[in-house]
Protein backbone atom coordinates (compact mmCIF):
# COMPACT_ATOMS: atom_id res chain seq x y z
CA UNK A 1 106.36 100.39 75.30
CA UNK A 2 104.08 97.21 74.15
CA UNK A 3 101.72 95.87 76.32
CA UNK A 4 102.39 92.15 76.84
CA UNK A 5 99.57 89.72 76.20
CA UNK A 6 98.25 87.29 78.44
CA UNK A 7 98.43 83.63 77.83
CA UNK A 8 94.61 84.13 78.35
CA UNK A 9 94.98 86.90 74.65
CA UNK A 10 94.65 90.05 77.38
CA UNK A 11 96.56 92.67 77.73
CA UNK A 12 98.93 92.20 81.12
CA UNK A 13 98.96 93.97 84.04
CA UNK A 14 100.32 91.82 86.15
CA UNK A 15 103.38 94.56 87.05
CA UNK A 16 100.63 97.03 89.17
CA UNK A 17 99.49 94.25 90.95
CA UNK A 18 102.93 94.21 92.83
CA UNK A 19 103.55 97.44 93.95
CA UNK A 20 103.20 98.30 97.22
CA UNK A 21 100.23 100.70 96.97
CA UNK A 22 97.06 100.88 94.31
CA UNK A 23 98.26 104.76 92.81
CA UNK A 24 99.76 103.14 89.47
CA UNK A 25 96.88 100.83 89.08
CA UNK A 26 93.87 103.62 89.40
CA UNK A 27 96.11 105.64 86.85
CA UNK A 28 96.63 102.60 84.42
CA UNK A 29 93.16 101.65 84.77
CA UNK A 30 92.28 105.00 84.62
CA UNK A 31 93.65 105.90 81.14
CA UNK A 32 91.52 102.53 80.02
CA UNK A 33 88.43 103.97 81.16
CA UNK A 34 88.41 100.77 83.45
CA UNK A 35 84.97 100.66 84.90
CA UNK A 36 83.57 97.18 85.38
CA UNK A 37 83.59 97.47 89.17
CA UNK A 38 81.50 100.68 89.16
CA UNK A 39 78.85 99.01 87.17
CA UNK A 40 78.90 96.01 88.72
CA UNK A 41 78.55 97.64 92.35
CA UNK A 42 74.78 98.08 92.11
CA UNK A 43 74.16 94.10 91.34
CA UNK A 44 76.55 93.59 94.09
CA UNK A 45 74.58 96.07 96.09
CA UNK A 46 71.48 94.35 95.16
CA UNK A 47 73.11 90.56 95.82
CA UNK A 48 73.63 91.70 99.47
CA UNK A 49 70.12 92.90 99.71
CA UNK A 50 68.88 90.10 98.88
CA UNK A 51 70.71 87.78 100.35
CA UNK A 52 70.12 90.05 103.72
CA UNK A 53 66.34 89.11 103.50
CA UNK A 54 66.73 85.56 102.50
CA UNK A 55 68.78 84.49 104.84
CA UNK A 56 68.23 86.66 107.41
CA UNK A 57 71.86 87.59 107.81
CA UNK A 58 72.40 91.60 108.68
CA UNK A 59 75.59 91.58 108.01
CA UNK A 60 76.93 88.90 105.34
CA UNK A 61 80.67 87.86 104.50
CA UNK A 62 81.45 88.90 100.88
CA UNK A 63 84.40 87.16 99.24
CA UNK A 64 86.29 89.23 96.10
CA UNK A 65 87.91 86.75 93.80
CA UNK A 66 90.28 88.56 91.92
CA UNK A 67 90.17 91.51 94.69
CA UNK A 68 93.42 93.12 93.89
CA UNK A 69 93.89 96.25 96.29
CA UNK A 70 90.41 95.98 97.24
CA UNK A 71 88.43 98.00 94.48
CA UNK A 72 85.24 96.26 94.75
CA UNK A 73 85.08 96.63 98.67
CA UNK A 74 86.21 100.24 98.33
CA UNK A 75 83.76 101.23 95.78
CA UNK A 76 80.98 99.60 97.73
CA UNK A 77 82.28 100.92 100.90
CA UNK A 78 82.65 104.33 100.49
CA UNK A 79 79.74 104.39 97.53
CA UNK A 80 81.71 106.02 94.46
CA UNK A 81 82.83 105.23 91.26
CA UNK A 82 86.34 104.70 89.62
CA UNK A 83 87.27 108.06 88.85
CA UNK A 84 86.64 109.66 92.27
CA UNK A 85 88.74 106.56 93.78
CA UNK A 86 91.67 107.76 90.82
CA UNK A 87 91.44 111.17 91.92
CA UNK A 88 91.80 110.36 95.34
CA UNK A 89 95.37 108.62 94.72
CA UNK A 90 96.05 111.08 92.67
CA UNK A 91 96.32 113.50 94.83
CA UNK A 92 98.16 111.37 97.17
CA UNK A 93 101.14 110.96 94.98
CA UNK A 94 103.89 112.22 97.39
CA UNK A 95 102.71 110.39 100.18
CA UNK A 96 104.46 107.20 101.31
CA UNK A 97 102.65 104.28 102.24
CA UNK A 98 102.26 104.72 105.60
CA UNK A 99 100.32 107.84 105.20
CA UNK A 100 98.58 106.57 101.82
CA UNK A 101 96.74 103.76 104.48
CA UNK A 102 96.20 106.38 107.05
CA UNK A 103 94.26 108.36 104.60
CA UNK A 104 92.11 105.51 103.20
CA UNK A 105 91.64 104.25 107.04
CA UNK A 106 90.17 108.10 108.20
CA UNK A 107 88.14 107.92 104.90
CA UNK A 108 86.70 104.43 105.64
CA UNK A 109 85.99 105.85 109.54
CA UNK A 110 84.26 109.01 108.06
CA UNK A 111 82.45 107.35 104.51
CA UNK A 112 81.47 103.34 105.04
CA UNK A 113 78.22 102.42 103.86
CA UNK A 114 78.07 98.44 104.76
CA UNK A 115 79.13 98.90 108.69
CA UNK A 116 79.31 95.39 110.09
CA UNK A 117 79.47 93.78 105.91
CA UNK A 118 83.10 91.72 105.97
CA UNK A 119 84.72 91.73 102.71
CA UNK A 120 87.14 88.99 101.91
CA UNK A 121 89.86 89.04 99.34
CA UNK A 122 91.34 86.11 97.58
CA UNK A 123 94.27 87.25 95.03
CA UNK A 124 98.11 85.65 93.68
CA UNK A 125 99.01 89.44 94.09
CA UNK A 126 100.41 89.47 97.90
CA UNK A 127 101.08 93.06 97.69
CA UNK A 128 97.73 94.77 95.88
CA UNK A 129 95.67 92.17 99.17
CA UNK A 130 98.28 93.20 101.80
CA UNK A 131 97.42 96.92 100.69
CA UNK A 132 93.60 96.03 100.54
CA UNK A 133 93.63 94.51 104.16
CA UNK A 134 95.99 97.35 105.78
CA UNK A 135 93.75 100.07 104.44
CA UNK A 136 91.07 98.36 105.73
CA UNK A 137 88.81 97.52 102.67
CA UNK A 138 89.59 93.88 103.12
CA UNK A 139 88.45 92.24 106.79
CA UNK A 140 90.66 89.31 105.69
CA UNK A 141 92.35 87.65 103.01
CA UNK A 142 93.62 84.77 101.16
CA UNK A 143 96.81 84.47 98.99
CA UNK A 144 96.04 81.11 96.84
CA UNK A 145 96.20 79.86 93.51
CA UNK A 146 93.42 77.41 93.78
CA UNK A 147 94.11 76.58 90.00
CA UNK A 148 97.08 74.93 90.91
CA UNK A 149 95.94 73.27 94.75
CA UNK A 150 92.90 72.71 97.36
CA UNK A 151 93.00 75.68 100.16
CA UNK A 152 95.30 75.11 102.92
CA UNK A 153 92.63 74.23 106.01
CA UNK A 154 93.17 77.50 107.05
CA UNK A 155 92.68 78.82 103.56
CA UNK A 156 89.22 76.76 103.80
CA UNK A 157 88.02 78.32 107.38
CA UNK A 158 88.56 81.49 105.82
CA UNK A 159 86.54 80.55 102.64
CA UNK A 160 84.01 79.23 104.21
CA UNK A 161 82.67 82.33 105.84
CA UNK A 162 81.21 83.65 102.42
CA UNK A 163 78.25 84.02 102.12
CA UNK A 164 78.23 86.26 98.68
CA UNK A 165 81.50 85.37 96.02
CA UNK A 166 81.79 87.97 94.01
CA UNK A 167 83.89 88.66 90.93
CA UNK A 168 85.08 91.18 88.08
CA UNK A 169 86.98 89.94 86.01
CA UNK A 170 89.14 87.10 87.60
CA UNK A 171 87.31 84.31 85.28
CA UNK A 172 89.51 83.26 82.36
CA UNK A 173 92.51 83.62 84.71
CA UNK A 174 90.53 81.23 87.16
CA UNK A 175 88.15 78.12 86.21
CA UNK A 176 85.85 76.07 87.69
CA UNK A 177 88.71 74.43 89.88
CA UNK A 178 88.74 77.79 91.79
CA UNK A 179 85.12 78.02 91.65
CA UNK A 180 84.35 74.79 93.27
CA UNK A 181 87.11 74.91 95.51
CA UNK A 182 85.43 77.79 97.17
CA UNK A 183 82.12 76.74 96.70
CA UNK A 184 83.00 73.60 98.73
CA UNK A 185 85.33 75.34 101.49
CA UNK A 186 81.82 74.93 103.79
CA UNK A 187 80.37 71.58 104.06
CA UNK A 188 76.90 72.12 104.51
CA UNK A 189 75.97 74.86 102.87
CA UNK A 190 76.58 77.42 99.13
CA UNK A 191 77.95 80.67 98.64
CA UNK A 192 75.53 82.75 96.65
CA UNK A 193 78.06 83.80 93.65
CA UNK A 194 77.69 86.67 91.28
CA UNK A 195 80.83 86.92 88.01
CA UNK A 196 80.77 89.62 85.43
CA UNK A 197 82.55 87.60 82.86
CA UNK A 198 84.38 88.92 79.62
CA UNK A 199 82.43 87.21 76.47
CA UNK A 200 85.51 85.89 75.04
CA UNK A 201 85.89 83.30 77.60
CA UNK A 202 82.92 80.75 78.35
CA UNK A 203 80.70 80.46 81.20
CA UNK A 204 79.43 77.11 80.63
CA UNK A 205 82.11 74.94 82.00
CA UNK A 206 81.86 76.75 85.32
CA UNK A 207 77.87 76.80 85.32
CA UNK A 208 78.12 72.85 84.45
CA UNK A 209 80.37 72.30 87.64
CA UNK A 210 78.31 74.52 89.59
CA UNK A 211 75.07 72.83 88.58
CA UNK A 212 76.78 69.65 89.94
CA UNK A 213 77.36 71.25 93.31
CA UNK A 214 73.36 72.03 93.85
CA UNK A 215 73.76 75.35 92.25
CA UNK A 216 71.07 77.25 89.63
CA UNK A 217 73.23 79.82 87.12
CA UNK A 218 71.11 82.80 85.14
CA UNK A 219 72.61 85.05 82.97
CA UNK A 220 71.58 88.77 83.44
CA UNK A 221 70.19 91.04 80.45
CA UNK A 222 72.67 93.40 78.59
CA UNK A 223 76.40 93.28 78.20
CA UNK A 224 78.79 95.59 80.50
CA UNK A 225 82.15 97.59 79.37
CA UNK A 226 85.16 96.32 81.19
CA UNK A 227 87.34 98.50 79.67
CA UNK A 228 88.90 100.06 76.61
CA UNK A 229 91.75 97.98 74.80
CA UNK A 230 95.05 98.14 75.43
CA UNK A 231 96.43 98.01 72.49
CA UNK A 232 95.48 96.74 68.65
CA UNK A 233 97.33 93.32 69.42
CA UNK A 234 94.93 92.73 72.19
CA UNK A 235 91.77 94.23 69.96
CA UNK A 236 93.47 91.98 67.32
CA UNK A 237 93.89 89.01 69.41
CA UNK A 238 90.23 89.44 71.44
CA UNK A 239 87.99 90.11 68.17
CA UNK A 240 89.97 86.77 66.78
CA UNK A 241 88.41 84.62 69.93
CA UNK A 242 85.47 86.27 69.60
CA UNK A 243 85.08 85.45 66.04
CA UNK A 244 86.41 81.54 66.55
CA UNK A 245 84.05 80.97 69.49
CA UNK A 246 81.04 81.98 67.19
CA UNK A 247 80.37 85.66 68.85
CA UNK A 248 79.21 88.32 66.90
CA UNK A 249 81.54 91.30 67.57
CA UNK A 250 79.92 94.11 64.94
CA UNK A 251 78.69 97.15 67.10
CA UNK A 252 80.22 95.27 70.35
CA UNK A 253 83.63 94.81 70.88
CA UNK A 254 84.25 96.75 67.53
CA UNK A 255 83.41 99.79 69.05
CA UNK A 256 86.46 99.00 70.84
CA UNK A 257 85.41 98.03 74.13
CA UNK A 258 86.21 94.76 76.32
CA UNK A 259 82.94 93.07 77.39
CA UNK A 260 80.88 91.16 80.19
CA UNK A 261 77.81 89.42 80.80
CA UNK A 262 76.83 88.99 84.80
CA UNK A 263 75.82 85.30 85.62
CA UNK A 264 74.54 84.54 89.42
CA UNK A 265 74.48 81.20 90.39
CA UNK A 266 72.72 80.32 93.77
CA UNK A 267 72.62 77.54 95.28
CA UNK A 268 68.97 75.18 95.84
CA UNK A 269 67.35 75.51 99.42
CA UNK A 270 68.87 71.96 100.40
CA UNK A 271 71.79 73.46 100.36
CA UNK A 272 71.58 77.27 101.35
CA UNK A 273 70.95 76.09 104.90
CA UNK A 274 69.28 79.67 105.51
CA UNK A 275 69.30 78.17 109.99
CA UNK A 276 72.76 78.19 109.62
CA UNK A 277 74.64 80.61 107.87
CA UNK A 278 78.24 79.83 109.30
């Protein structure tokens, strides 16, 4: 069957974002070699390091844009990688979802490595964050197109807990409307914000309306794999972008690959307000 194209020139997933458990996403993603989330998880590791000593926070508020079920808390939680988290639904397949959360709770008791960290996860999917928060990966969550509106206020108290915004793969779906939305949820103070960012779709106009907002963006060294292609429509349709936007593809994306750079953005002391972290 053909994989349907984004409006965006991606393949489509959207259909395994709405089941009620993550075991046909890890096996989709799975047979794509999926693995931006396991490389990311040492910068995020690092990020809440860092932003530990800084601010002197032991246990900061991380917010997932783009969460779906909750993969970057889970990797970072239990400290694996993709495949072990596929094999682990995988050989859950005849359990219903009741026992599926059960088993990810006992294995959250037994395995996390960020006791007292609160993950956040902000999604359109209801059912990958209901998942993600049931299971426990997620402390809390918000269901929001901020693309389309400003956070409910109750969307914004929720927001503006983060201290770290983190992100995989959500830019090109979201802009900087989402991005300042959430950077603004707080009024005194900056999320620190770290977004591995597929090449074909430009950081600039995000880094321009951050910059506005008191915020300093660097891009880090090296590209990233997101994932293989999907199809040759998508490899087709990505290598076209590529090509248009000025991007030099040969022994990149050629070799078949989806790419990323990483880009943090923090925000200047004035407004990091280091005495007052929420």
């Amino acid at each position: 069957m053909p994989v349907p194209l984004h409006t965006t020139g991606k393949a489509s997933f959207d259909d395994i974002y709405d089941r009620p458990d993550p075991r046909d996403y890890y096996a989709r993603m799975s047979e794509l070699d999926y693995r931006i989330p396991e490389l990311a998880k040492p910068f995020f590791q690092q990020q809440i390091r860092e932003y530990r000593a800084s601010a002197r926070v032991a246990a900061p508020t991380v917010l997932d844009i783009g969460c779906s079920y909750g993969v970057n808390a889970a990797l970072l939680r239990f400290d694996t990688n993709m495949s072990d988290l596929a094999d682990h639904y995988r050989a859950a397949e005849d359990a219903d979802q009741a026992a599926l959360i059960a088993r990810d709770r006992a294995r959250l008791d037994a395995r996390d490595q960020l006791p007292g960290v609160r993950f956040i996860g902000m999604d359109a999917a209801r059912p990958a964050l209901a998942y993600g928060h049931a299971a426990g990966f997620l402390d809390d969550t918000v269901h929001a197109d901020l693309e389309a509106a400003d956070p409910t206020d109750e969307q914004r108290r929720t927001l503006a807990a983060a201290d770290i915004v983190i992100s995989t793969g959500c830019v090109g779906y979201v802009t900087e409307k989402t991005l300042a939305r959430v950077a603004l949820a707080h009024p005194h103070r900056r999320p620190w914000m770290a977004h591995f960012v597929l090449r074909m779709f430009s950081f600039e106009p995000i880094a321009a309306e951050l910059a506005a907002l008191g915020y300093h963006t660097e891009q880090a060294p090296g590209v990233f794999e997101q994932r293989k292609f999907a199809s040759d429509s998508e490899r087709t349709q990505v290598l076209n972008t590529l090509a248009a936007n000025g991007i030099d593809t040969a022994g990149q994306e050629s070799t078949g690959w989806l790419l990323a750079n990483l880009y943090i953005s923090r925000p200047f002391p004035k407004y990091a307000d280091p005495e007052d972290p929420h």
